[in-house]
PDB file of N, CA and C in Angstrom:
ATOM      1  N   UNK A   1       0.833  -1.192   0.000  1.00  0.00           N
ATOM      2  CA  UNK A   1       0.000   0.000   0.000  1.00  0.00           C
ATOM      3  C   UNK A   1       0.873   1.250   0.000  1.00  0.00           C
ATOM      4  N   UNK A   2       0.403   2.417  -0.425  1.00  0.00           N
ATOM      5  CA  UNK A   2       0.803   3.660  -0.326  1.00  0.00           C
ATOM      6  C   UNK A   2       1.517   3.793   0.848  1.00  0.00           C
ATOM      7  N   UNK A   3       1.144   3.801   1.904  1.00  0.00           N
ATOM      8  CA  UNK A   3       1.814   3.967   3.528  1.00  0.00           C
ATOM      9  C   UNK A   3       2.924   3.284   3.758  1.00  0.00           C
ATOM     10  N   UNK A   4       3.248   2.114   2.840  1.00  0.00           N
ATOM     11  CA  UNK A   4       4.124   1.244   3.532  1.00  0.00           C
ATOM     12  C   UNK A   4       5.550   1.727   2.977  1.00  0.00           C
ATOM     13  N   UNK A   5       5.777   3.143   1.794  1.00  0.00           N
ATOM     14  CA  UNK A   5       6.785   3.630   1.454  1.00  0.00           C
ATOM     15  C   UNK A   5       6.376   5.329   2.083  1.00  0.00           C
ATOM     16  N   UNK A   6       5.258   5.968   1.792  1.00  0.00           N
ATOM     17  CA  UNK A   6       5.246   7.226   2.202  1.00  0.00           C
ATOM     18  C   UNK A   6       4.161   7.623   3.317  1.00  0.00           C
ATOM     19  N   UNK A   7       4.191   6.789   4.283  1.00  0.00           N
ATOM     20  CA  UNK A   7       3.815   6.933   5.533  1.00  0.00           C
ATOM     21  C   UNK A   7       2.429   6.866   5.705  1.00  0.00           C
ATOM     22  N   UNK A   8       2.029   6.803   7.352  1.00  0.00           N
ATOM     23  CA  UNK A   8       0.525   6.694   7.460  1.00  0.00           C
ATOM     24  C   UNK A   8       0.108   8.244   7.129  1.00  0.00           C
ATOM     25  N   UNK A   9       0.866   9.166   7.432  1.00  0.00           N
ATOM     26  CA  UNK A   9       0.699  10.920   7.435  1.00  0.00           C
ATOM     27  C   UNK A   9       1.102  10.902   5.982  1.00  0.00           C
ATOM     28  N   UNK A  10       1.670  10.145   4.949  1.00  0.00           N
ATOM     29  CA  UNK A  10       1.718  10.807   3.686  1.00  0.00           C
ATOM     30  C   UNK A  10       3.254  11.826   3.847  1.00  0.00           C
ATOM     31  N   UNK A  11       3.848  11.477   4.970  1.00  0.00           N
ATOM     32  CA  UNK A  11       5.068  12.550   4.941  1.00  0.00           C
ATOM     33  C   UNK A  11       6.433  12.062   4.686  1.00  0.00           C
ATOM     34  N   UNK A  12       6.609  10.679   3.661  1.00  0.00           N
ATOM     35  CA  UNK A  12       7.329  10.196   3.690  1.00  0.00           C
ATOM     36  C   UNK A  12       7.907   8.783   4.782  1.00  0.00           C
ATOM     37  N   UNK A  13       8.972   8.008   3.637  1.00  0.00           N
ATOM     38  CA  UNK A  13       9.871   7.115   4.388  1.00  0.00           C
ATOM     39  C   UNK A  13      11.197   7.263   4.474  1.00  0.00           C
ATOM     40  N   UNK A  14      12.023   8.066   5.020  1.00  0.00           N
ATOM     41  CA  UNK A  14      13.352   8.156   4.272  1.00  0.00           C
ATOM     42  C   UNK A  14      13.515   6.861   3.732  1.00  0.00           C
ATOM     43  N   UNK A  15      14.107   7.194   2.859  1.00  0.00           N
ATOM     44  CA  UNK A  15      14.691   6.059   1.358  1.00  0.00           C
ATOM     45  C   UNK A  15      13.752   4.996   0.640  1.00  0.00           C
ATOM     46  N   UNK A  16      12.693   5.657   1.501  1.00  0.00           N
ATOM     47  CA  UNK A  16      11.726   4.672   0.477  1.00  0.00           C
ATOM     48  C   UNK A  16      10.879   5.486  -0.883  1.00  0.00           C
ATOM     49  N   UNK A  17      10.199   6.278   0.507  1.00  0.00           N
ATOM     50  CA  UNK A  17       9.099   6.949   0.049  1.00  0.00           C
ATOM     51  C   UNK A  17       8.767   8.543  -0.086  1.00  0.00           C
ATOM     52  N   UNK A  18       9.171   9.231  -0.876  1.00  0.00           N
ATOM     53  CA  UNK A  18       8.701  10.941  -0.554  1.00  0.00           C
ATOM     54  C   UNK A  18       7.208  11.668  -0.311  1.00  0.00           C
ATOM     55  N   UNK A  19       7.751  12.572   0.870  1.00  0.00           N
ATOM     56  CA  UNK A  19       6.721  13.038   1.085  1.00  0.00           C
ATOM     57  C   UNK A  19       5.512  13.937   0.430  1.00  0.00           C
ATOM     58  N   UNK A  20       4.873  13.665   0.213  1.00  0.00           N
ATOM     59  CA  UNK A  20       3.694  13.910  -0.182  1.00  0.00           C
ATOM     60  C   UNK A  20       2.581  15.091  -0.133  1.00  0.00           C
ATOM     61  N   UNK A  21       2.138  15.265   1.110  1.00  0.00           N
ATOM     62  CA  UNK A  21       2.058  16.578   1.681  1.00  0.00           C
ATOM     63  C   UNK A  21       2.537  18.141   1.096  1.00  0.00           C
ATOM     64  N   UNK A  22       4.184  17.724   0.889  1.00  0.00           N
ATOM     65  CA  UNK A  22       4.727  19.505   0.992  1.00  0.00           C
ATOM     66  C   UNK A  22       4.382  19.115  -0.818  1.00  0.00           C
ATOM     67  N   UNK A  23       4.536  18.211  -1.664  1.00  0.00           N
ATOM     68  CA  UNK A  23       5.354  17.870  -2.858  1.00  0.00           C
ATOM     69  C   UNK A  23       5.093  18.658  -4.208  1.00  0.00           C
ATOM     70  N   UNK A  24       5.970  19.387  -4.418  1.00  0.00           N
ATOM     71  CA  UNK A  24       5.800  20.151  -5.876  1.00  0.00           C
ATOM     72  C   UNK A  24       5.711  19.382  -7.099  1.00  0.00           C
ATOM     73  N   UNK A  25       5.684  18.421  -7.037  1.00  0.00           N
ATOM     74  CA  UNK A  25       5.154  16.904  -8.093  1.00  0.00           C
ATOM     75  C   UNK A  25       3.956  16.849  -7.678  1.00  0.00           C
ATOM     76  N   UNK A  26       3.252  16.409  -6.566  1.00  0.00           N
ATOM     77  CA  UNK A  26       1.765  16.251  -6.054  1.00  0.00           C
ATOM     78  C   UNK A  26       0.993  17.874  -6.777  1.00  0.00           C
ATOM     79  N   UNK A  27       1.565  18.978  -6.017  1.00  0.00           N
ATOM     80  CA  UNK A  27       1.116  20.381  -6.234  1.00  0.00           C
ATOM     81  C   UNK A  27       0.988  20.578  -7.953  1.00  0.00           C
ATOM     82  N   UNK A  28       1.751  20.151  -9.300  1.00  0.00           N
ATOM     83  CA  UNK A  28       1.573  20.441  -9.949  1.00  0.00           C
ATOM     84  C   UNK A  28       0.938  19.883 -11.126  1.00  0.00           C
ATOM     85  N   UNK A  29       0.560  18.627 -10.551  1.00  0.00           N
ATOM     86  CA  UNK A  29      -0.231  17.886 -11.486  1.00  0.00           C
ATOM     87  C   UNK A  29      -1.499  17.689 -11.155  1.00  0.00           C
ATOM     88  N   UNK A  30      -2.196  17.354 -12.608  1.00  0.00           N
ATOM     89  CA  UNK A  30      -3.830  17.511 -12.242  1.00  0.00           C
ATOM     90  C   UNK A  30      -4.314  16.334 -11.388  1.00  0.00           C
ATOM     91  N   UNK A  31      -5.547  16.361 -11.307  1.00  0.00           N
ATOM     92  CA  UNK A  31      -6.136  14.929 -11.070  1.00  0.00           C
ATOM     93  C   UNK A  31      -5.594  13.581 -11.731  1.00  0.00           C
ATOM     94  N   UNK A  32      -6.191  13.527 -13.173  1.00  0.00           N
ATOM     95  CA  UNK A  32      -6.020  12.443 -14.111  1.00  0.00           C
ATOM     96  C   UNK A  32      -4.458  12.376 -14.300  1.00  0.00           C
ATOM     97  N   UNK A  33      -3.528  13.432 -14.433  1.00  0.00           N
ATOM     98  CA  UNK A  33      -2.214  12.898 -14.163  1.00  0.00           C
ATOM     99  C   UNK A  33      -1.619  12.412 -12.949  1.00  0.00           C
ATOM    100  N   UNK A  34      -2.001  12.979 -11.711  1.00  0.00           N
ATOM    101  CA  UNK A  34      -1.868  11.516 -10.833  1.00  0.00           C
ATOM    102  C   UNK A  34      -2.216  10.408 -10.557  1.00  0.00           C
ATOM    103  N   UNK A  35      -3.534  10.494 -11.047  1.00  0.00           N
ATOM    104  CA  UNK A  35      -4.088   9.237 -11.493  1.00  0.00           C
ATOM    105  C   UNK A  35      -3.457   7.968 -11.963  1.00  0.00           C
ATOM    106  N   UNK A  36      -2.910   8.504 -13.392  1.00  0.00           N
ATOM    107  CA  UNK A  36      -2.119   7.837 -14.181  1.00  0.00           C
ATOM    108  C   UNK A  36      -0.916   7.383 -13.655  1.00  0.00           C
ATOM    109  N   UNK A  37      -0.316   8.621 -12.768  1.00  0.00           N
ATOM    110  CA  UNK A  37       1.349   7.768 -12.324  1.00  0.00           C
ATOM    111  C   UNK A  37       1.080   6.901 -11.751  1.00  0.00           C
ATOM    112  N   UNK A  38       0.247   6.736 -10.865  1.00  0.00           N
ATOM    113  CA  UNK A  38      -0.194   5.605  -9.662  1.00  0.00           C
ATOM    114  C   UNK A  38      -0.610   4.674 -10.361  1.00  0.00           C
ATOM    115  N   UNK A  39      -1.413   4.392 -11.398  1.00  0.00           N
ATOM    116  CA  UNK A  39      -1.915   3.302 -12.054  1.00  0.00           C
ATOM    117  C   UNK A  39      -0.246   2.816 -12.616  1.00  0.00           C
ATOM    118  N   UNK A  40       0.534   4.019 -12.642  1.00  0.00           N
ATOM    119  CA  UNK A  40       1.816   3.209 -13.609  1.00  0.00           C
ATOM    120  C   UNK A  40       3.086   3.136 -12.894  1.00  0.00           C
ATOM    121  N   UNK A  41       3.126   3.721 -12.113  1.00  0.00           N
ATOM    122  CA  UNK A  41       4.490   3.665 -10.861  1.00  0.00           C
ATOM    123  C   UNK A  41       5.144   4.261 -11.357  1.00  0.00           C
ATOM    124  N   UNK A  42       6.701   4.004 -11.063  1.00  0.00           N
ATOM    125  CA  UNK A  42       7.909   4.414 -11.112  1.00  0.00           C
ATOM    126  C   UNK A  42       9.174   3.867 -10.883  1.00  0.00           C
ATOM    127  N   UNK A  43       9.557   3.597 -12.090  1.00  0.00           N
ATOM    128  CA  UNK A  43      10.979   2.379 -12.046  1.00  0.00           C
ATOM    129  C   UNK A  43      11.473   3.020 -11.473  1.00  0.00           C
ATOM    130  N   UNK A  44      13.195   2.464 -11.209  1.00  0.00           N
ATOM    131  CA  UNK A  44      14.410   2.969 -10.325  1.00  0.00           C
ATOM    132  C   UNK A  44      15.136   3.206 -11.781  1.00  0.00           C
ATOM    133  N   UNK A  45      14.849   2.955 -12.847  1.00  0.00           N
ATOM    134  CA  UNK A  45      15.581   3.440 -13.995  1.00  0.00           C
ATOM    135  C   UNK A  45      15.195   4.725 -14.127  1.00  0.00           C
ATOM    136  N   UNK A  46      13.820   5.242 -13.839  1.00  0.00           N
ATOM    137  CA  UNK A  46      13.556   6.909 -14.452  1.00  0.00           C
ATOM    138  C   UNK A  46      14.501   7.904 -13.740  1.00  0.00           C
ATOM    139  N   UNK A  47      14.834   8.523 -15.050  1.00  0.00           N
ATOM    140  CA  UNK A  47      15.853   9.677 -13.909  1.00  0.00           C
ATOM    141  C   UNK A  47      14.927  10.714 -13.052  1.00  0.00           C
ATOM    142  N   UNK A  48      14.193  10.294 -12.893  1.00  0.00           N
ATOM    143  CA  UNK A  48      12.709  11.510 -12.236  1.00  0.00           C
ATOM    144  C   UNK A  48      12.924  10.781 -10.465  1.00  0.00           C
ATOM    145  N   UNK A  49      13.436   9.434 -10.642  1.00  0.00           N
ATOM    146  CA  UNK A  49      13.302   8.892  -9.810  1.00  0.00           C
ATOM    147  C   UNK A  49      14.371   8.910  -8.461  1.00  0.00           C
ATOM    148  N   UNK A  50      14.667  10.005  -7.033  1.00  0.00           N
ATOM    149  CA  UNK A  50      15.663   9.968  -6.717  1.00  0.00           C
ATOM    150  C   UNK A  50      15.999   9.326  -5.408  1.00  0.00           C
ATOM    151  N   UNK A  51      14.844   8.134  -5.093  1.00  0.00           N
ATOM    152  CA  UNK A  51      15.251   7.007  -4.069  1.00  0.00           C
ATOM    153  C   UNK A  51      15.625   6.349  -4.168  1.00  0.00           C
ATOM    154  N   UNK A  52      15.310   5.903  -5.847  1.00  0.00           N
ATOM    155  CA  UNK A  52      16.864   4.319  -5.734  1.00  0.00           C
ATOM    156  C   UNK A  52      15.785   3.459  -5.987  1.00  0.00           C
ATOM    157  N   UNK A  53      14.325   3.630  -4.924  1.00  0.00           N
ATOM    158  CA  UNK A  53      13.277   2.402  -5.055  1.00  0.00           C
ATOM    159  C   UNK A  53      12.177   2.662  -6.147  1.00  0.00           C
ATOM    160  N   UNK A  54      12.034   1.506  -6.619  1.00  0.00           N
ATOM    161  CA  UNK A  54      10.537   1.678  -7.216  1.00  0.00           C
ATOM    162  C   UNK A  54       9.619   1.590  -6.643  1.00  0.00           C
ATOM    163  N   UNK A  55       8.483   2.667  -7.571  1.00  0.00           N
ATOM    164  CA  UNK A  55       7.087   2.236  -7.126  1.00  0.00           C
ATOM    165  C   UNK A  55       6.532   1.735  -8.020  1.00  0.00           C
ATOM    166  N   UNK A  56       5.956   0.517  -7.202  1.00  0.00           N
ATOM    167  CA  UNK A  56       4.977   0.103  -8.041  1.00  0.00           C
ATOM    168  C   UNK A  56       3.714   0.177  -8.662  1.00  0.00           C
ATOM    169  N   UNK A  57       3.061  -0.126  -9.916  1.00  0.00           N
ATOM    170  CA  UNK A  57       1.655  -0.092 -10.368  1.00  0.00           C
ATOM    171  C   UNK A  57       1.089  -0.189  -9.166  1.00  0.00           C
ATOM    172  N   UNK A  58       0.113   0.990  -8.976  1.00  0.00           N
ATOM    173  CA  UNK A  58      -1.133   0.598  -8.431  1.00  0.00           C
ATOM    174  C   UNK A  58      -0.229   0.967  -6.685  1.00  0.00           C
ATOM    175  N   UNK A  59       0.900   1.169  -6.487  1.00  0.00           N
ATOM    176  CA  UNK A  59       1.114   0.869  -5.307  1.00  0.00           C
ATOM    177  C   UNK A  59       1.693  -0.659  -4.675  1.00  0.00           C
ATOM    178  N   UNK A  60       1.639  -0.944  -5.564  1.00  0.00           N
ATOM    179  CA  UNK A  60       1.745  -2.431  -5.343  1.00  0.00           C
ATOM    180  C   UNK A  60       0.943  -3.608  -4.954  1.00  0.00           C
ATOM    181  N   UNK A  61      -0.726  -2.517  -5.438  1.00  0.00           N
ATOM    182  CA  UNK A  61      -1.978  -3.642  -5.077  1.00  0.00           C
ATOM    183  C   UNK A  61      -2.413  -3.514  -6.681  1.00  0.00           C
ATOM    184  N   UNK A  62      -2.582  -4.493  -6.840  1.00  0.00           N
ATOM    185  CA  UNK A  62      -3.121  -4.296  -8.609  1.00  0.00           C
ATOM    186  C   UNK A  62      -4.562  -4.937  -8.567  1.00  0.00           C
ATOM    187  N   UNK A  63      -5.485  -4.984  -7.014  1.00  0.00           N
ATOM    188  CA  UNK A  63      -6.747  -4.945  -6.831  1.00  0.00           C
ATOM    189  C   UNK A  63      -7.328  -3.986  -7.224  1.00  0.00           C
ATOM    190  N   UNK A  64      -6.398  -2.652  -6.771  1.00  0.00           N
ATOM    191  CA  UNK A  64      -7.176  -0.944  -7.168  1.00  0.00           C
ATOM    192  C   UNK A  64      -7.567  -0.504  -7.823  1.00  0.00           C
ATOM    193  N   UNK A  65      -8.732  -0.171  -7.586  1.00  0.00           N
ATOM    194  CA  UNK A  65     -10.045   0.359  -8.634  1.00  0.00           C
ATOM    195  C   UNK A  65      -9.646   1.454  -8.974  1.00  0.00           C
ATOM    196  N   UNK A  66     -10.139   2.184 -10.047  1.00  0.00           N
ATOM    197  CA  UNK A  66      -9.751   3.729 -10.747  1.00  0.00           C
ATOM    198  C   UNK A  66     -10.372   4.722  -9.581  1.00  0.00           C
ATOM    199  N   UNK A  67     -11.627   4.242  -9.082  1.00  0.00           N
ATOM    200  CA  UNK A  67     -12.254   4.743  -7.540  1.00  0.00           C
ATOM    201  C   UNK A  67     -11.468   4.902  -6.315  1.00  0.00           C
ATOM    202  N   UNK A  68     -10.994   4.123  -5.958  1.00  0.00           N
ATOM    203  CA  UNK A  68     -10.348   4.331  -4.725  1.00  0.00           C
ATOM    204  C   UNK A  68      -8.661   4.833  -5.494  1.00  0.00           C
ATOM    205  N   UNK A  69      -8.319   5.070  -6.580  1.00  0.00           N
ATOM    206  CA  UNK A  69      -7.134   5.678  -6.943  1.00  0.00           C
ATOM    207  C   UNK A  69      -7.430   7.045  -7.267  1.00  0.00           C
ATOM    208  N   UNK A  70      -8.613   7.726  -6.975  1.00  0.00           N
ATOM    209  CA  UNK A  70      -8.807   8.845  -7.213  1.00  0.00           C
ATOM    210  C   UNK A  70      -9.435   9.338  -5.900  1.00  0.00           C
ATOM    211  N   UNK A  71      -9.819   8.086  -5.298  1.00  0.00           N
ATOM    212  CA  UNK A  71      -9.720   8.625  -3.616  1.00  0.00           C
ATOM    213  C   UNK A  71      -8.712   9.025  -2.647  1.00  0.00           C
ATOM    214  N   UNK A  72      -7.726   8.593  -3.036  1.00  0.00           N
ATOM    215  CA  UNK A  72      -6.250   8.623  -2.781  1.00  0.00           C
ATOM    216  C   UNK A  72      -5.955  10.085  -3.061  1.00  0.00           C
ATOM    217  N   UNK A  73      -6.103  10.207  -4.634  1.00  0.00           N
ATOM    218  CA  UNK A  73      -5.833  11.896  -5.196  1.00  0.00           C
ATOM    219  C   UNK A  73      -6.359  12.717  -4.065  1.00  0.00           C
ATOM    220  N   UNK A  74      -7.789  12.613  -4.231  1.00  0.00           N
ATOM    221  CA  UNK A  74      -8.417  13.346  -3.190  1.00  0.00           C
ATOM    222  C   UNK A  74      -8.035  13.147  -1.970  1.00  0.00           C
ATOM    223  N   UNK A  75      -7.631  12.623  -1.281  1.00  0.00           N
ATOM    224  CA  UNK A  75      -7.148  12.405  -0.048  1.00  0.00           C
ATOM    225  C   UNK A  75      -5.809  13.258   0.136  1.00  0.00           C
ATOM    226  N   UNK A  76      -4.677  13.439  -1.032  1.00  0.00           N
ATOM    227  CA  UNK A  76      -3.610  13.747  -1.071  1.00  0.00           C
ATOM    228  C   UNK A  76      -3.688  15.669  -1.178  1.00  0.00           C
ATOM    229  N   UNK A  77      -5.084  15.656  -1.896  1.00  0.00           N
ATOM    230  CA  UNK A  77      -5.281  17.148  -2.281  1.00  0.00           C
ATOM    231  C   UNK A  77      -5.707  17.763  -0.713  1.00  0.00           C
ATOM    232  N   UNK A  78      -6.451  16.840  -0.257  1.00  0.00           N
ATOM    233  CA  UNK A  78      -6.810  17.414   1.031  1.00  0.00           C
ATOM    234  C   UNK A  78      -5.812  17.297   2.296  1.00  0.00           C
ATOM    235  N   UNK A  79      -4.601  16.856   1.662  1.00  0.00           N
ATOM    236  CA  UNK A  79      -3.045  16.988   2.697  1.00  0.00           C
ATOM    237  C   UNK A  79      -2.666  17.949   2.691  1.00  0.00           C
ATOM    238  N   UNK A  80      -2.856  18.485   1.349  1.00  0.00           N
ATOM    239  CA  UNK A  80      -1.615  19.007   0.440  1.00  0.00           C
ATOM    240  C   UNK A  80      -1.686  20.440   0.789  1.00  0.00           C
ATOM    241  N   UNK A  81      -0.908  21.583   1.111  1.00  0.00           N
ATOM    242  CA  UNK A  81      -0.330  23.021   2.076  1.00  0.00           C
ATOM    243  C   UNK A  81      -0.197  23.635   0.872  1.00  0.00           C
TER     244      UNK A  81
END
């Protein structure tokens, strides 16, 4: 799940997971483009990428509905400073 790299608060894991909350990646993308990263993760090959770890599709549940991945958004928008 989401938490198990960027926390139950969304504020990060060091070296896993970045925080979320402050994030000028979260802040500048729309809905449907976060949407999309989460449906698609993030290798350790992208140079976008600067933990070393991947994330996986979906988080690493590939149960997740497009619903509860846009509940998430919303959840993140309503972190987000």
């Amino acid at each position: 799940s989401c938490s198990a790299c960027h926390g139950a608060d969304a504020k990060g894991v060091p070296n896993l997971g970045k925080d979320l909350v402050d994030s000028e990646f979260v802040a500048k993308m729309s809905d449907d483009e976060l949407v999309a990263f989460v449906k698609q993760g993030r290798s350790t090959d992208d140079p976008a990428n600067t933990t070393g770890v991947a994330m996986p599709p979906k988080g690493g549940n590939p149960a997740l509905q497009e619903a509860q991945i846009r509940g998430i958004v919303a959840y993140l928008r309503s972190l987000h400073k």
